[in-house]
N, C-alpha and C. Protein backbone atom coordinates (compact mmCIF):
# COMPACT_ATOMS: atom_id res chain seq x y z
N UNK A 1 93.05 15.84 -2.39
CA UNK A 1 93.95 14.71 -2.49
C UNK A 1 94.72 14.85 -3.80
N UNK A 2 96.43 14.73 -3.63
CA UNK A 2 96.95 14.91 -4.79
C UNK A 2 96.25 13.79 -5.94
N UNK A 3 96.77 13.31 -7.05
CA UNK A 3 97.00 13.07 -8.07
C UNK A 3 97.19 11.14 -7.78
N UNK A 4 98.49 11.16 -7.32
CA UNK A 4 99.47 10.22 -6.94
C UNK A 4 98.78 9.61 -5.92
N UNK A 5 97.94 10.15 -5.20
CA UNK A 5 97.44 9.36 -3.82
C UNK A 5 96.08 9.08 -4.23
N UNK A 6 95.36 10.23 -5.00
CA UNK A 6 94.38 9.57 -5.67
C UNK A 6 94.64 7.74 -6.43
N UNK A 7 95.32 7.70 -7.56
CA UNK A 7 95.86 7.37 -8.07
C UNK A 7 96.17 5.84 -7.67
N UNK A 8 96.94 5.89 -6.23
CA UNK A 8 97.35 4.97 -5.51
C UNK A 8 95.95 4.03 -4.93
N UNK A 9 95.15 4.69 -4.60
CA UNK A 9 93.92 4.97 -3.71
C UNK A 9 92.93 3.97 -4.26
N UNK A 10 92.71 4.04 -5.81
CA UNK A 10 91.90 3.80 -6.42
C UNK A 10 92.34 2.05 -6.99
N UNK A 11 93.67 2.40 -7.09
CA UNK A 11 94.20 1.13 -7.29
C UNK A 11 94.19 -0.14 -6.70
N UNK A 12 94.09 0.12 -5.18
CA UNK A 12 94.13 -0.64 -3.90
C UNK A 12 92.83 -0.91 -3.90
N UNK A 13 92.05 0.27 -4.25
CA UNK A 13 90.59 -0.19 -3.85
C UNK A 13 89.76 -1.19 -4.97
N UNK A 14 90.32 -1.30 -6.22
CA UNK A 14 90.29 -1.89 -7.03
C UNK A 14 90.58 -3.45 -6.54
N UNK A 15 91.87 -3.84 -5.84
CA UNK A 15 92.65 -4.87 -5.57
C UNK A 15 91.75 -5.48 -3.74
N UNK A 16 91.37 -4.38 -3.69
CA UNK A 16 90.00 -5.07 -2.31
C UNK A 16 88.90 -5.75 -2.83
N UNK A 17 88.55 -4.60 -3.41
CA UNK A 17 87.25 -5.70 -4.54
C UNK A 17 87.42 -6.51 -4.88
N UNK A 18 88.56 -6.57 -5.99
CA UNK A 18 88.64 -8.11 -6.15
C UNK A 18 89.27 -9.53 -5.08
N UNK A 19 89.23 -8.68 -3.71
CA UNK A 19 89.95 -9.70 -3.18
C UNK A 19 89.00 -10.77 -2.45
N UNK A 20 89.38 -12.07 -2.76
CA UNK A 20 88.15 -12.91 -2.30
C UNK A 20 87.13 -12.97 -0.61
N UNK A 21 88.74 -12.51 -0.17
CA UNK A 21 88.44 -11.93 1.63
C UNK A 21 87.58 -10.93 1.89
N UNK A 22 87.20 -10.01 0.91
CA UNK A 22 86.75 -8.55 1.04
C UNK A 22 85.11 -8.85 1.65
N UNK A 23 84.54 -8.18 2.66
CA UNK A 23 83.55 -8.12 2.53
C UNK A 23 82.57 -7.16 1.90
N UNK A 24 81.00 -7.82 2.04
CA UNK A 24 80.55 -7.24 1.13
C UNK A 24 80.66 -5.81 1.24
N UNK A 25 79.94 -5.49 2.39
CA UNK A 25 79.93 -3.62 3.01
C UNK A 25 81.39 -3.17 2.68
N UNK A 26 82.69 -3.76 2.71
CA UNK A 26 84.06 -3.17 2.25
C UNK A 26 83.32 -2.80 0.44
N UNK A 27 82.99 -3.72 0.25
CA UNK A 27 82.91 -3.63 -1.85
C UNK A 27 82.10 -2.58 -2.01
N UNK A 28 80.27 -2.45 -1.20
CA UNK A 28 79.92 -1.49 -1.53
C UNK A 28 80.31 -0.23 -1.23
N UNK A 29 81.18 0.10 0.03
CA UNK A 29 81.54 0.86 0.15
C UNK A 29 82.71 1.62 -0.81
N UNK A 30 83.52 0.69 -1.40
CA UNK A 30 84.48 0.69 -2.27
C UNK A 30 84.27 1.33 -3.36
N UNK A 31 82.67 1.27 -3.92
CA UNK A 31 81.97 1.38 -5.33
C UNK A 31 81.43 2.40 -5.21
N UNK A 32 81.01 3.14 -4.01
CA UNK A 32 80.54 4.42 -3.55
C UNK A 32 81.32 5.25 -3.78
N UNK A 33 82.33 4.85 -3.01
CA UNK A 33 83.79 5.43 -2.75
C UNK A 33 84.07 6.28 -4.74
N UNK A 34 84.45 5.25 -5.32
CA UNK A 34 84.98 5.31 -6.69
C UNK A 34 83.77 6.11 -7.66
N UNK A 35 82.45 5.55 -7.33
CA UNK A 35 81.55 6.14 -7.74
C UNK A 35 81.55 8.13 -7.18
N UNK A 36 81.68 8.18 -6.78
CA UNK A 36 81.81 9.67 -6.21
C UNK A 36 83.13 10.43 -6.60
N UNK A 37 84.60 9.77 -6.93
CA UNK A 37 85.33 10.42 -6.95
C UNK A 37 84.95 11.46 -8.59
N UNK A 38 85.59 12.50 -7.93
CA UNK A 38 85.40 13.67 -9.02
C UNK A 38 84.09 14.02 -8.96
N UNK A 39 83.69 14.44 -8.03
CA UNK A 39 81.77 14.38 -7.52
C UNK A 39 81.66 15.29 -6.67
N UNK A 40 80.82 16.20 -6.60
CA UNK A 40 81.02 17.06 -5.02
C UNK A 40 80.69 16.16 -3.61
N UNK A 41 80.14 14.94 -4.22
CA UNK A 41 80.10 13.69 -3.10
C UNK A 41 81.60 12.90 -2.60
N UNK A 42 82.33 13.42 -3.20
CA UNK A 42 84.01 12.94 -2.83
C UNK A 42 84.48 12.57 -1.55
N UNK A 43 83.73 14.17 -0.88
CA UNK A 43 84.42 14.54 0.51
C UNK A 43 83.92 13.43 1.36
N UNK A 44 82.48 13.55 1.13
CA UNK A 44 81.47 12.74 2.28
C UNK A 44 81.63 11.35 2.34
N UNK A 45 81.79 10.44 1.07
CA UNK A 45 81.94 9.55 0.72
C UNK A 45 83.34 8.98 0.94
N UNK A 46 84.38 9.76 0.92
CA UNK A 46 85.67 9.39 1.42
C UNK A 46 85.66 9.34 2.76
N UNK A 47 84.76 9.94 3.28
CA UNK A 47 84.77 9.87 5.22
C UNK A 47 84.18 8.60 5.22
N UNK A 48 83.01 8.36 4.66
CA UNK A 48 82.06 6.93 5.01
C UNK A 48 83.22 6.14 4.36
N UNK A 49 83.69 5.78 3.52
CA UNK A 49 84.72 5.05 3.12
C UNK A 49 86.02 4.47 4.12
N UNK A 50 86.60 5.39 4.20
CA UNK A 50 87.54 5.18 5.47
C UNK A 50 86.60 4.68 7.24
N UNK A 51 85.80 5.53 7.09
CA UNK A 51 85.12 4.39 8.67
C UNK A 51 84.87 3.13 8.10
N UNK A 52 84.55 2.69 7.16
CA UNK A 52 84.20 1.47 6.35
C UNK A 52 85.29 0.51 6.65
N UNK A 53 86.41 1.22 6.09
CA UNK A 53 87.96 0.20 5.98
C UNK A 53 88.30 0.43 7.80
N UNK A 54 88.12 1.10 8.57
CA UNK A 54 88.42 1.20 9.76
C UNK A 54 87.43 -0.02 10.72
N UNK A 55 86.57 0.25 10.37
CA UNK A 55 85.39 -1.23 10.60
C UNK A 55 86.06 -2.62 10.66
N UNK A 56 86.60 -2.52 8.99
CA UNK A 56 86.92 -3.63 8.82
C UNK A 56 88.04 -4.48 9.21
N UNK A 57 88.44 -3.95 9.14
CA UNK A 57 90.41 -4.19 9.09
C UNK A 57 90.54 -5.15 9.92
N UNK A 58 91.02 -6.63 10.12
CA UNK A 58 91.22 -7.30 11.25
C UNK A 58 92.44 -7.62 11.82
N UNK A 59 92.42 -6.94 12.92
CA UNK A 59 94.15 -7.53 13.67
C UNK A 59 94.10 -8.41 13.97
N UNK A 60 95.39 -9.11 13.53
CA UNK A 60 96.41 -10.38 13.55
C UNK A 60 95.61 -11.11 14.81
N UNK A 61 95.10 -10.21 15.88
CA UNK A 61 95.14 -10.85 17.33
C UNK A 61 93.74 -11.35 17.32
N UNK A 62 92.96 -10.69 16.41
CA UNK A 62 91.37 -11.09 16.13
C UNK A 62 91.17 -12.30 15.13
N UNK A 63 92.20 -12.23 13.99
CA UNK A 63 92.64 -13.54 13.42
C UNK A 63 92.93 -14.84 14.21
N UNK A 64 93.98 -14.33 15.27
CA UNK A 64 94.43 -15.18 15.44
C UNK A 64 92.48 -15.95 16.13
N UNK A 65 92.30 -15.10 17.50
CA UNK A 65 90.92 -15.64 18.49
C UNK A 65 90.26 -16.52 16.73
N UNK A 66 89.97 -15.54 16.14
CA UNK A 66 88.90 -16.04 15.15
C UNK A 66 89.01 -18.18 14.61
N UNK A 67 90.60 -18.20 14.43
CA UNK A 67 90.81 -19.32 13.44
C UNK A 67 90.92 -20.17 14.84
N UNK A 68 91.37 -19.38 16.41
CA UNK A 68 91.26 -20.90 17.31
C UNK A 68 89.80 -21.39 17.65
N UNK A 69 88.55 -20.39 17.69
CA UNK A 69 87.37 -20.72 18.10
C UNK A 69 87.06 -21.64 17.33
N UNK A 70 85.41 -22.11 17.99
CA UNK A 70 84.79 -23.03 17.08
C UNK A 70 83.81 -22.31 15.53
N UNK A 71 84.01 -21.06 15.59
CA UNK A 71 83.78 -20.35 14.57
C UNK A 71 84.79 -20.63 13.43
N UNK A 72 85.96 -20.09 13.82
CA UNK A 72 86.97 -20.50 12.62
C UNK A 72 87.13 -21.80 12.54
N UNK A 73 86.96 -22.80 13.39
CA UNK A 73 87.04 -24.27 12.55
C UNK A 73 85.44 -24.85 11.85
N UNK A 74 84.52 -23.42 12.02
CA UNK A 74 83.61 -23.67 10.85
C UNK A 74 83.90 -23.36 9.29
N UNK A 75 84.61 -22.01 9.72
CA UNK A 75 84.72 -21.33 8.42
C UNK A 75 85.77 -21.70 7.83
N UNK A 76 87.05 -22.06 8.47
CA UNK A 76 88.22 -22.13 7.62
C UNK A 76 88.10 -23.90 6.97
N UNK A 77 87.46 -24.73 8.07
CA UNK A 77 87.48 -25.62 8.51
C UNK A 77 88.57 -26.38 9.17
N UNK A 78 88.29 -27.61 10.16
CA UNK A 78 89.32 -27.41 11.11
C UNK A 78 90.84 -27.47 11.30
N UNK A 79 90.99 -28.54 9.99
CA UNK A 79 92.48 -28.67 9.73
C UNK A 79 92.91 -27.12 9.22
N UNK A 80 92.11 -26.46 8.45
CA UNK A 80 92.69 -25.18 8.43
C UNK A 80 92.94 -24.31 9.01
N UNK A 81 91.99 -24.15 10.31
CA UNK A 81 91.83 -23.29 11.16
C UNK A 81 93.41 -23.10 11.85
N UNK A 82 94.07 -24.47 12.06
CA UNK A 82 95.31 -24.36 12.61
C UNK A 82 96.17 -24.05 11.80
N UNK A 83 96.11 -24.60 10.73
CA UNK A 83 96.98 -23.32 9.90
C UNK A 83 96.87 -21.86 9.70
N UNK A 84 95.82 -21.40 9.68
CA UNK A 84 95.85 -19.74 10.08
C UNK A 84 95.85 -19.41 11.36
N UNK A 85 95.88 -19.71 12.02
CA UNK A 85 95.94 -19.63 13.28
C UNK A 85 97.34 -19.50 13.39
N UNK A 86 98.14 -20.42 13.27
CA UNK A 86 99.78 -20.12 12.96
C UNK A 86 100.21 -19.82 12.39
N UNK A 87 99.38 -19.28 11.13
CA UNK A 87 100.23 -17.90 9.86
C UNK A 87 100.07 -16.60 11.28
N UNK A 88 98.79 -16.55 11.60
CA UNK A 88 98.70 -15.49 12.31
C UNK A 88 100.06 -15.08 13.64
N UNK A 89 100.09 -16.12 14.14
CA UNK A 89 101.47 -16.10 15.18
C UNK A 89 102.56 -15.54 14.44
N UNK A 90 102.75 -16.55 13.36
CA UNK A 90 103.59 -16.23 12.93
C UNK A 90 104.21 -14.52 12.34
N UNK A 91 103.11 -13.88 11.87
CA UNK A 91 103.27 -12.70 11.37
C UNK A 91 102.71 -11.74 12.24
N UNK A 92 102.81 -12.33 13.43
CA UNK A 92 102.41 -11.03 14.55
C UNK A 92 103.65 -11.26 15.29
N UNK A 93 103.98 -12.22 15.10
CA UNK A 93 105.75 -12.39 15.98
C UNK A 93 106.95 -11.43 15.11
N UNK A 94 106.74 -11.33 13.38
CA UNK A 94 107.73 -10.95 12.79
C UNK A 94 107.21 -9.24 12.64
N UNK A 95 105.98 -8.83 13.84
CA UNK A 95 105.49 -7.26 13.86
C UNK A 95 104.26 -6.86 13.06
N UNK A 96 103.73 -7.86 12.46
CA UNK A 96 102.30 -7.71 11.95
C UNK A 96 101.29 -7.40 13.05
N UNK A 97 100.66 -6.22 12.59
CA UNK A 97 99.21 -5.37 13.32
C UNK A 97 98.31 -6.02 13.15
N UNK A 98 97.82 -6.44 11.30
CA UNK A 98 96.78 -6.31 11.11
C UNK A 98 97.13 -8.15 10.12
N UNK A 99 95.63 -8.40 10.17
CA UNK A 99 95.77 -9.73 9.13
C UNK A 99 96.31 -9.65 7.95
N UNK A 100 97.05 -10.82 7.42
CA UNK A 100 97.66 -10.01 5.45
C UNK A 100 96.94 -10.54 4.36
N UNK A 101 95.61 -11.32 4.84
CA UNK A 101 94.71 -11.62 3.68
C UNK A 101 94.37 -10.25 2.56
N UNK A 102 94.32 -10.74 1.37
CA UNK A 102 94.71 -9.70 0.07
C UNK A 102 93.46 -8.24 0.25
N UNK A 103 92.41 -8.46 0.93
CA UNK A 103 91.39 -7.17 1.67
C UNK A 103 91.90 -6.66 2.71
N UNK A 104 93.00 -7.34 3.90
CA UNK A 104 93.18 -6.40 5.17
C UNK A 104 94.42 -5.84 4.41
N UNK A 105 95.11 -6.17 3.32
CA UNK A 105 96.26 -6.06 2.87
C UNK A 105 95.82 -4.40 2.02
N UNK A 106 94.93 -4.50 1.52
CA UNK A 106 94.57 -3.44 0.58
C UNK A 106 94.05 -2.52 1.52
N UNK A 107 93.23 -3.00 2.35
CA UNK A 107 92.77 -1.73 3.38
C UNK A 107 93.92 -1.28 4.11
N UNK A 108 94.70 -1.99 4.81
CA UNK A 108 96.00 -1.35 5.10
C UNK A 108 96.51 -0.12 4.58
N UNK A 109 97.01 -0.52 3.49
CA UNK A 109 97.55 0.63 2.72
C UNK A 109 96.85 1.41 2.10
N UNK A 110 95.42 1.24 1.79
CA UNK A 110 94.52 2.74 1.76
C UNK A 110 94.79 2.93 2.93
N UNK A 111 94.19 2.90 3.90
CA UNK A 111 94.76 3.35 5.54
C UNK A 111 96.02 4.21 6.06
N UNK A 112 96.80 3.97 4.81
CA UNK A 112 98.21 4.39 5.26
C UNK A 112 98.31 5.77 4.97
N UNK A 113 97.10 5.66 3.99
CA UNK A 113 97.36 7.21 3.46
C UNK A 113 95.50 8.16 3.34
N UNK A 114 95.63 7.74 4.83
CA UNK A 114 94.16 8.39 5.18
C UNK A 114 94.05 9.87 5.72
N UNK A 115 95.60 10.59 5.91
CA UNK A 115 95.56 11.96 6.35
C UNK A 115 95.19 12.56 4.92
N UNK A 116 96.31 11.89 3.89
CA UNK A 116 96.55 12.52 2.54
C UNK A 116 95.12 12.81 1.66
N UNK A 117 93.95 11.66 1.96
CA UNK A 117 93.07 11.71 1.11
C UNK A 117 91.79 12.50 2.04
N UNK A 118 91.92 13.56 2.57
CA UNK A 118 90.67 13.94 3.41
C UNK A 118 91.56 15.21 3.23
């Protein structure tokens, strides 16, 4: 992996961790991930890494199911639930794949550049 994509890579994964959305298995995986770079554990650990963020990642359309069930009007709670529920429409109408909470946002774009880093 160049330099620049390293670089990029580490940054994002930095910005998952701290993102309040992130789950836990995304973080430890994240810390593995970073923990290994420059490691002869790089290679292996960048594979478990990326199935990690591939795990995770939630599309817009799983958002959306998630915030109409009675699950998401546990978690978001219910007046909220309809508000994400219609961020979600909303940004799957203007071509959104994946959810844009600040963890699917960061896994995204590690994602984007998952040929470059293997």
């Amino acid at each position: 992996m160049t330099k620049d994509v390293l670089d990029f890579v580490v940054e994002k994964t930095h910005e998952l961790m701290g993102a309040p959305t992130c789950s836990q298995e995304a973080r430890d995986a994240a810390q593995s991930w970073l923990d290994a770079v420059g490691t002869a554990d790089e290679a292996e650990e960048t594979k478990k890494y990326i199935t990690e963020l591939e795990e995770d990642i939630v599309t817009v359309d799983a958002l959306i199911a998630l915030a109409e069930s009675e699950m998401g009007a546990k978690i978001f709670g219910a007046d909220h639930a309809k508000v994400v529920a219609a961020h979600g429409k909303e940004i799957k109408d203007a071509g959104a794949v994946y959810c844009d909470c600040p963890a699917c946002a960061a896994v995204e774009a590690i994602l984007e550049k998952k040929a470059e880093m293997q």
